[in-house]
Protein backbone atom coordinates (compact mmCIF):
# COMPACT_ATOMS: atom_id res chain seq x y z
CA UNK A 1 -131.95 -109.52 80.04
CA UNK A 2 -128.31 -110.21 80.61
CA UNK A 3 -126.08 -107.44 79.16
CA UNK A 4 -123.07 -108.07 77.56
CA UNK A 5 -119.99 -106.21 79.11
CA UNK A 6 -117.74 -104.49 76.96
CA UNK A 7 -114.60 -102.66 76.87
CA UNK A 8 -113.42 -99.98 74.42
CA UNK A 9 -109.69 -100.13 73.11
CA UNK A 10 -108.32 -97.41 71.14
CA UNK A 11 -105.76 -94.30 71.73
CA UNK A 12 -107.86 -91.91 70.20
CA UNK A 13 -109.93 -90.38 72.19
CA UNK A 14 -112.24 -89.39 69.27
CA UNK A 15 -112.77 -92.70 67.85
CA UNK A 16 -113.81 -93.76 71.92
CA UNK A 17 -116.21 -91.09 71.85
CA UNK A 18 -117.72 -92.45 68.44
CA UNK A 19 -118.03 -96.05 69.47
CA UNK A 20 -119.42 -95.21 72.62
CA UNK A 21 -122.12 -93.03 70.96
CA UNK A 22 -123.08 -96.20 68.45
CA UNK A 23 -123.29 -98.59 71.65
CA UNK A 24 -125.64 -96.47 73.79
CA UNK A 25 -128.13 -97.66 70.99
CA UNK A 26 -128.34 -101.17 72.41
CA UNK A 27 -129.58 -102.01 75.31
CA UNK A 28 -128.02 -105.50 75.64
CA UNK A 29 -124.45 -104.01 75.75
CA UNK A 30 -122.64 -102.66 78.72
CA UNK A 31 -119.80 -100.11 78.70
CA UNK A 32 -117.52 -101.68 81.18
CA UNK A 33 -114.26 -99.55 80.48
CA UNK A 34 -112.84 -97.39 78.15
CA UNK A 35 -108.83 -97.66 77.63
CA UNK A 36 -106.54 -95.83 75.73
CA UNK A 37 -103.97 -98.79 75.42
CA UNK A 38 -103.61 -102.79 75.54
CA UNK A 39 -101.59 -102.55 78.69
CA UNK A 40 -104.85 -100.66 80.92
CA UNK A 41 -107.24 -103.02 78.87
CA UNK A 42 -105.58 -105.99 80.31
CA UNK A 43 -105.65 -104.87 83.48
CA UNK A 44 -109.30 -104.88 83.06
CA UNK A 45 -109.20 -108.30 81.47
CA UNK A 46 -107.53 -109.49 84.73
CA UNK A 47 -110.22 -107.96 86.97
CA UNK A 48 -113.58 -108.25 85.33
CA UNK A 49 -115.63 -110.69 83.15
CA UNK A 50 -115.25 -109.43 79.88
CA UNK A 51 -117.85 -110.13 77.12
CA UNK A 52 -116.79 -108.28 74.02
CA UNK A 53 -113.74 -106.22 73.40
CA UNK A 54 -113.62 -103.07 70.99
CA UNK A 55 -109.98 -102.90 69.91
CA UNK A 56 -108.07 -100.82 67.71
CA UNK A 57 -104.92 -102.20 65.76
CA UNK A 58 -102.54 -99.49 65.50
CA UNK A 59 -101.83 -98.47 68.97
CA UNK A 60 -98.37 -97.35 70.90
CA UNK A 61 -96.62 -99.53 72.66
CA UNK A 62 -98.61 -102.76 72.08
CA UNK A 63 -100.77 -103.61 68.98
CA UNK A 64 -103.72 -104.66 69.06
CA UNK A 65 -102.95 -107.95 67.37
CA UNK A 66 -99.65 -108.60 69.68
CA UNK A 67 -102.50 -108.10 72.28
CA UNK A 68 -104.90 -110.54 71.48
CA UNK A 69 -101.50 -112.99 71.08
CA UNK A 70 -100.78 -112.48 74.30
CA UNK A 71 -104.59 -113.57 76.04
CA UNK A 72 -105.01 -117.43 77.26
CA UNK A 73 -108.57 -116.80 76.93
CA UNK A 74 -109.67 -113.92 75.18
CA UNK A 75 -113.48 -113.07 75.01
CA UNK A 76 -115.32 -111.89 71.54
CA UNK A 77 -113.46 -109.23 69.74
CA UNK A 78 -114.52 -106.59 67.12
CA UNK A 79 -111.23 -104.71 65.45
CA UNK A 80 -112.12 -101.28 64.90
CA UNK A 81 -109.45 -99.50 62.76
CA UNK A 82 -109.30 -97.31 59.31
CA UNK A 83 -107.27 -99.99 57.37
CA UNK A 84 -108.93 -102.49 55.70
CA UNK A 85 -105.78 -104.41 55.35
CA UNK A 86 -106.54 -105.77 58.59
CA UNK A 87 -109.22 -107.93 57.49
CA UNK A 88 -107.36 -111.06 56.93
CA UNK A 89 -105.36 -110.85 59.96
CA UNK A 90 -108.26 -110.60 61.84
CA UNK A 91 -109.55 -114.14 60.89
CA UNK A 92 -106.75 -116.03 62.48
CA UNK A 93 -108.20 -114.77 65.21
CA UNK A 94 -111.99 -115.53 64.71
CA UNK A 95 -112.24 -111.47 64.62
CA UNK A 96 -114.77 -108.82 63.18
CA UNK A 97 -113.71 -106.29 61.61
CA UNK A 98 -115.25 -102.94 61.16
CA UNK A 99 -113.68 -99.68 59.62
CA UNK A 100 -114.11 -96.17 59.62
């Protein structure tokens, strides 16, 4: 079986911790990275193949969104955030979106 690699985008550390409990249940998924912002996450974009990104909206610096904007090529995304509002947004991207 060919596991999926994944990274895990959020700056709180809790919320890492919590999807990276929920993954260990499937065996098809690979934790490649965690990162605490969009800047380290594409640095990881730039140097491995990248199957599925776990991505929080509201983060310093760079969004989440203004992230995904800036990829030529992003792989499969899944928003994690706490505000629903995001929903729509996340279709113009061909998004999931899951909330706490």
């Amino acid at each position: 079986m060919n596991k999926k690699k994944c990274i895990i985008v959020d700056d709180e550390p809790l919320a890492r911790k919590v999807i990276k409990n929920h993954l260990q249940n499937f065996e098809q998924i690979e934790i490649t990275a965690e990162c605490e912002n969009a800047l380290d996450a594409g640095t990881i974009l730039r140097k491995e193949n990248i199957d599925l990104i776990f991505l929080d909206v509201e983060m310093p610096r760079i969004s989440g969104f203004n992230f995904l904007s800036s990829l030529r090529n992003p792989p499969k995304v899944i928003i994690v955030t706490a505000y629903r509002n995001y929903a729509l947004k996340g279709y113009e991207f061909d998004i999931r979106l899951v909330t706490f």
